[in-house]
PDB file of N, CA and C in Angstrom:
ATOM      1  N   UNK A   1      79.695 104.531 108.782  1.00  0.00           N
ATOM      2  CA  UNK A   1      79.506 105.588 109.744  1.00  0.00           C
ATOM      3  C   UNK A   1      78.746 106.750 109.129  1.00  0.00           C
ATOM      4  N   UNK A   2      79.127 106.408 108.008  1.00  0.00           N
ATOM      5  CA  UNK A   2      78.244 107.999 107.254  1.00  0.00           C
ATOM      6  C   UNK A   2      77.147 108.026 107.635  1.00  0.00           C
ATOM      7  N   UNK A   3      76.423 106.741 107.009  1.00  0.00           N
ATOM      8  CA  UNK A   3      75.216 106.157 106.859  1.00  0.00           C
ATOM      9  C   UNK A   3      74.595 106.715 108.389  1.00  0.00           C
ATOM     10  N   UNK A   4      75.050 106.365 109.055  1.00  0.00           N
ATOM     11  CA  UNK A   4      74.170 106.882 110.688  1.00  0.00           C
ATOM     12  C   UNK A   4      74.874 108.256 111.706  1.00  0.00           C
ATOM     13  N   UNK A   5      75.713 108.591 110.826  1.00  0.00           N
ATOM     14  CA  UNK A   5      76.092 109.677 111.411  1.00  0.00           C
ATOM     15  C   UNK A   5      76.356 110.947 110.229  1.00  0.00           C
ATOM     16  N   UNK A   6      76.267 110.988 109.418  1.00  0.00           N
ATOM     17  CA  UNK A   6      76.679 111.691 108.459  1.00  0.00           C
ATOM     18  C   UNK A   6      77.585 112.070 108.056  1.00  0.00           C
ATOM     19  N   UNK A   7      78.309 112.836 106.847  1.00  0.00           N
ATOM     20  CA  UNK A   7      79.969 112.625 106.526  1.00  0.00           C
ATOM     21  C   UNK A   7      80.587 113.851 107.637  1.00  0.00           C
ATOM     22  N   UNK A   8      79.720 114.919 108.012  1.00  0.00           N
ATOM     23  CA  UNK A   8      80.856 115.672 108.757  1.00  0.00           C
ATOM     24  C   UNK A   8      81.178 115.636 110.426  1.00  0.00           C
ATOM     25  N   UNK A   9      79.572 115.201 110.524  1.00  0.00           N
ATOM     26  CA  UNK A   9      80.072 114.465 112.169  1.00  0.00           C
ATOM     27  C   UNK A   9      80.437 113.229 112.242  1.00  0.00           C
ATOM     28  N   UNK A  10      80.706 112.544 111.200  1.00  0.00           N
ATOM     29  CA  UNK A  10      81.406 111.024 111.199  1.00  0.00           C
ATOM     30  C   UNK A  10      83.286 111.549 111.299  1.00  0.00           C
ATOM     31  N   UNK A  11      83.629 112.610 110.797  1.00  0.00           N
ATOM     32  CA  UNK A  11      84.672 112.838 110.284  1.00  0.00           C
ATOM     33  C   UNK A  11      85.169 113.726 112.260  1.00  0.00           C
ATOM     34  N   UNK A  12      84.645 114.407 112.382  1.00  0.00           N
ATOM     35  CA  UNK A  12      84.502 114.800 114.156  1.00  0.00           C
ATOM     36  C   UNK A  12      84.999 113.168 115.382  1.00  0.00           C
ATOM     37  N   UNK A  13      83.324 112.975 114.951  1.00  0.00           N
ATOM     38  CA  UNK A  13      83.231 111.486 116.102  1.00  0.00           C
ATOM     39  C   UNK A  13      84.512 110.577 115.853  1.00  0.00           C
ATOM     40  N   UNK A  14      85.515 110.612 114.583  1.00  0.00           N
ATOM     41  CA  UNK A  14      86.289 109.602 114.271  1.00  0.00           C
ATOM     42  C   UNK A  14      87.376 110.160 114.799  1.00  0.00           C
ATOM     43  N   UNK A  15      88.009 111.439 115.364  1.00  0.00           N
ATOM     44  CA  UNK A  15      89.096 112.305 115.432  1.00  0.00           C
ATOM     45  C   UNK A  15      88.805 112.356 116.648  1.00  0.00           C
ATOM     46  N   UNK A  16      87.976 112.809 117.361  1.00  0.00           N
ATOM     47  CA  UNK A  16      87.597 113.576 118.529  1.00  0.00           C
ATOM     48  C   UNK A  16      87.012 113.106 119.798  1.00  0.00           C
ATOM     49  N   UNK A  17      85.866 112.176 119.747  1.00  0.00           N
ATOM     50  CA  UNK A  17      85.489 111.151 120.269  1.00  0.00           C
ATOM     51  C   UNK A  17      86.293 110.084 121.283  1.00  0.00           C
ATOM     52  N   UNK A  18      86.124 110.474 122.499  1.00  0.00           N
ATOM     53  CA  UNK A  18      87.279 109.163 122.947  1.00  0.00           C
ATOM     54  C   UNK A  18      86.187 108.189 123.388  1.00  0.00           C
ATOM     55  N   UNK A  19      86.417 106.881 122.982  1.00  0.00           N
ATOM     56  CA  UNK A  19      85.618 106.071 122.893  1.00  0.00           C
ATOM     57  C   UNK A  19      85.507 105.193 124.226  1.00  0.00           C
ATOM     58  N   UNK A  20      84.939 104.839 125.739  1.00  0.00           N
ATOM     59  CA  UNK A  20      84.554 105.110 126.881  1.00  0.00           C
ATOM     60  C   UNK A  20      85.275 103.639 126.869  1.00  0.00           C
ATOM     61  N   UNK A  21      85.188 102.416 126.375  1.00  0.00           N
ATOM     62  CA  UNK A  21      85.717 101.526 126.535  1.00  0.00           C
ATOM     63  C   UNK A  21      87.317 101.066 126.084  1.00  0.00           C
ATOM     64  N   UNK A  22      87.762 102.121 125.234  1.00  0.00           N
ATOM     65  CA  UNK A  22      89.146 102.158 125.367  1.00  0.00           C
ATOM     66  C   UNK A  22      89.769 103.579 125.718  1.00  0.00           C
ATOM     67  N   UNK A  23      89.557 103.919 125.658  1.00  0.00           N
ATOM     68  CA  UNK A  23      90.156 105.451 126.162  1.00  0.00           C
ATOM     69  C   UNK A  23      90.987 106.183 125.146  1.00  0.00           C
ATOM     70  N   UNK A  24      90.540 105.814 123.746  1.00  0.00           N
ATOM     71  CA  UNK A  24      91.093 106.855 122.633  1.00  0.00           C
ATOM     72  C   UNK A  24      90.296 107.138 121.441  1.00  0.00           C
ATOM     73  N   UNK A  25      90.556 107.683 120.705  1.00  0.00           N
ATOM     74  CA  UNK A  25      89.667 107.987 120.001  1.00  0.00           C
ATOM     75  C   UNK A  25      89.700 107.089 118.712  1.00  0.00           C
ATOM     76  N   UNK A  26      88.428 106.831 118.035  1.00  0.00           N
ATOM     77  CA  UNK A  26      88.203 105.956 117.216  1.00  0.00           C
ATOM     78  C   UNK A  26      89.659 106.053 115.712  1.00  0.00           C
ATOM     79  N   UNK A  27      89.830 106.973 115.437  1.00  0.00           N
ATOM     80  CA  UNK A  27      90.845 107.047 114.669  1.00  0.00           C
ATOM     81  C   UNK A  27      92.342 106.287 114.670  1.00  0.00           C
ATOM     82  N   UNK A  28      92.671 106.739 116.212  1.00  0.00           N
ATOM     83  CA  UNK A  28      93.940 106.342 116.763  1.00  0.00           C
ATOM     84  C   UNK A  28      93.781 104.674 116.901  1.00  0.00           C
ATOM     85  N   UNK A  29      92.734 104.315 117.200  1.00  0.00           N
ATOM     86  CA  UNK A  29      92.714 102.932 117.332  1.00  0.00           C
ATOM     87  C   UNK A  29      92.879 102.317 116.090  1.00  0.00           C
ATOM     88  N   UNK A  30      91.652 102.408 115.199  1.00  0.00           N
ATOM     89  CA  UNK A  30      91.989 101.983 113.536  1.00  0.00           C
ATOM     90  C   UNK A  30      93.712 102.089 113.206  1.00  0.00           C
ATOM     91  N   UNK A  31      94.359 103.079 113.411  1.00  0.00           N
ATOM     92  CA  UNK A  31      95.834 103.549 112.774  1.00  0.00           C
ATOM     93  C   UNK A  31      96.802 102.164 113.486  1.00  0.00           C
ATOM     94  N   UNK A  32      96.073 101.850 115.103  1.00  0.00           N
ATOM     95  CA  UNK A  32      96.986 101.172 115.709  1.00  0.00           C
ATOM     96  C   UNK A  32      96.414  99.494 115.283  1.00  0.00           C
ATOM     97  N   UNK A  33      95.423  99.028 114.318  1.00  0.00           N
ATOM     98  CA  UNK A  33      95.113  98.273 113.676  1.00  0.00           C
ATOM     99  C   UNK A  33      94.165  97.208 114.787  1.00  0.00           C
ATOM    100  N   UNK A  34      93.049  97.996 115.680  1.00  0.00           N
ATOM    101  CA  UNK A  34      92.435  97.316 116.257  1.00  0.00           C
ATOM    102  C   UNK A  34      91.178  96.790 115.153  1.00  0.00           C
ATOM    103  N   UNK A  35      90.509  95.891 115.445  1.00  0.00           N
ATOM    104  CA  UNK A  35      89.598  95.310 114.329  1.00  0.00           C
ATOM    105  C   UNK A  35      88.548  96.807 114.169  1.00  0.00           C
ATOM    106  N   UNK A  36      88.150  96.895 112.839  1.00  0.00           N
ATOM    107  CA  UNK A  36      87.026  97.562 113.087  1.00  0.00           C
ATOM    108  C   UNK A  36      85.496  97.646 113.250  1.00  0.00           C
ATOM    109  N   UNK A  37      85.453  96.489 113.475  1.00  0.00           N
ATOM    110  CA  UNK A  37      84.280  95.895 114.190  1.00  0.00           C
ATOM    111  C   UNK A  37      84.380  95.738 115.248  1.00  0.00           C
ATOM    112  N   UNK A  38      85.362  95.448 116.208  1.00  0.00           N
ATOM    113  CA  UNK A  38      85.557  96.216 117.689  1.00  0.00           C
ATOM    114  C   UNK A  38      85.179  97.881 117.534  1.00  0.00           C
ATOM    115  N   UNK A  39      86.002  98.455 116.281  1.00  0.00           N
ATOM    116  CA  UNK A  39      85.941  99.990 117.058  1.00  0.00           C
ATOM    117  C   UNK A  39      84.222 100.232 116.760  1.00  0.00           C
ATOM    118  N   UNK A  40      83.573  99.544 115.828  1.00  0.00           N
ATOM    119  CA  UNK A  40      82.278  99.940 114.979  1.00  0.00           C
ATOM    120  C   UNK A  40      81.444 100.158 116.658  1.00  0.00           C
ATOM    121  N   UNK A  41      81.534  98.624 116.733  1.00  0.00           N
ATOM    122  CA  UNK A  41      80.179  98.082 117.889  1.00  0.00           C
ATOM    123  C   UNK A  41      81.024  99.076 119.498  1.00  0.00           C
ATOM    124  N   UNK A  42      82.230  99.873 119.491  1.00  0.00           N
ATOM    125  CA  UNK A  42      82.635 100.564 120.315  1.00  0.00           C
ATOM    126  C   UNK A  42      81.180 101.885 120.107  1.00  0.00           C
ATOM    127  N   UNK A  43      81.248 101.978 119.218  1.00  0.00           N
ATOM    128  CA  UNK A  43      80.748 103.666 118.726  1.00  0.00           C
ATOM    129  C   UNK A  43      79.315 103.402 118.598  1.00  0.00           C
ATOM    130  N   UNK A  44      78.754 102.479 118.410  1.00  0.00           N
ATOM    131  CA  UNK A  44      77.457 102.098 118.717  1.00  0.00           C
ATOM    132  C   UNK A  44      76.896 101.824 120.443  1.00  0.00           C
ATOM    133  N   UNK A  45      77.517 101.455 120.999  1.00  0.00           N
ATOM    134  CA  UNK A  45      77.499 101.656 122.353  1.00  0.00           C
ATOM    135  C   UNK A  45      77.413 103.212 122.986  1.00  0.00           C
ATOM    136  N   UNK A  46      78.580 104.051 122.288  1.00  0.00           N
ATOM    137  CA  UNK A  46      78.774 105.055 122.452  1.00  0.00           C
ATOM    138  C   UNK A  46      77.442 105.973 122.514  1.00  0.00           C
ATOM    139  N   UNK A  47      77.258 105.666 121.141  1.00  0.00           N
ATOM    140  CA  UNK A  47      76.360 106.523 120.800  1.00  0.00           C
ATOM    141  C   UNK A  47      74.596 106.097 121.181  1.00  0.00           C
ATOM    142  N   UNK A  48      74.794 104.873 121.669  1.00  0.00           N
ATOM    143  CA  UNK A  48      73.329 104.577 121.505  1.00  0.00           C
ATOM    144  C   UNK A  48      72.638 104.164 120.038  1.00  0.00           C
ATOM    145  N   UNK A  49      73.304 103.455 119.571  1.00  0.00           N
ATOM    146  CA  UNK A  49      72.976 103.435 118.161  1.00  0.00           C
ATOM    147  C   UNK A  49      72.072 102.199 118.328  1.00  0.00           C
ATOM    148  N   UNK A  50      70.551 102.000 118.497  1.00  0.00           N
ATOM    149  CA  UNK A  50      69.964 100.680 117.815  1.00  0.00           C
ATOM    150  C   UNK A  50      70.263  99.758 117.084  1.00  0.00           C
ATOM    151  N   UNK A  51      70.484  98.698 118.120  1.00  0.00           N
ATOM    152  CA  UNK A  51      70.777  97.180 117.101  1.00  0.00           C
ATOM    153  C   UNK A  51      70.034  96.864 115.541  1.00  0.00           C
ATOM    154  N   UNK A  52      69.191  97.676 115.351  1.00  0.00           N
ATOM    155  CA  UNK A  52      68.713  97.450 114.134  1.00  0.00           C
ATOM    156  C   UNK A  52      69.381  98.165 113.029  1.00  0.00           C
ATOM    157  N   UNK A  53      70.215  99.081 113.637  1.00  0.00           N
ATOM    158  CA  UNK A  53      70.843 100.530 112.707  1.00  0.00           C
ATOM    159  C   UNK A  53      72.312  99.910 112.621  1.00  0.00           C
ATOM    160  N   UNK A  54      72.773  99.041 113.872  1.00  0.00           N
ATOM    161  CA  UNK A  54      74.074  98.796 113.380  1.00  0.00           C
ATOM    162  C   UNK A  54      74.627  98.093 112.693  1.00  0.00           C
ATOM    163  N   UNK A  55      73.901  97.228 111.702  1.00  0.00           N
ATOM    164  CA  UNK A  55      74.562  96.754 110.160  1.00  0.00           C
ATOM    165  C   UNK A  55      74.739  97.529 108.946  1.00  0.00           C
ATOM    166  N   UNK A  56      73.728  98.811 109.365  1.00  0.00           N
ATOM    167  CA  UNK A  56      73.561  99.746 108.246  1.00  0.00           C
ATOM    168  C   UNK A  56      72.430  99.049 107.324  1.00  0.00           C
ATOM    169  N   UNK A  57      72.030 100.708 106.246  1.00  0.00           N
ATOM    170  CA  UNK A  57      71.204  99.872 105.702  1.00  0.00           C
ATOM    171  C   UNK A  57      71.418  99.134 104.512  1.00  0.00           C
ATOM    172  N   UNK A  58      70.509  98.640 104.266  1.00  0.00           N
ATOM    173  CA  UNK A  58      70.052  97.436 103.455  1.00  0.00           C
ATOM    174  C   UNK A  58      70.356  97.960 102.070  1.00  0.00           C
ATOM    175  N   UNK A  59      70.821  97.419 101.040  1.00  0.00           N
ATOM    176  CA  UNK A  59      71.461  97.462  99.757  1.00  0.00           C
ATOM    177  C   UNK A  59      70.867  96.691  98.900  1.00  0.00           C
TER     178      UNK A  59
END
């Protein structure tokens, strides 16, 4: 998330954010142990994030 959002609005969007296809926010879901590749490709939707951006980059 850093990677495409940066560390302090990653740290916002993860708390604050209610995510349109479940109705909570990305945090609360992780805690309640939904996959996080559900919540990832949630927040990419969200946000409009380009299928090319959502593996992150290249290493």
């Amino acid at each position: 998330m850093n990677g495409e959002f940066g560390g302090a609005k990653t740290a916002w969007i993860l708390d604050s954010h209610v995510l349109a296809s479940y109705g909570q926010p990305a945090a609360e879901l992780i805690e309640q142990g939904v996959d996080l590749r559900d919540v990832w490709r949630a927040l990419c939707e969200d946000f409009d994030v380009p299928e090319e951006r959502q593996l992150g980059e290249d290493i």
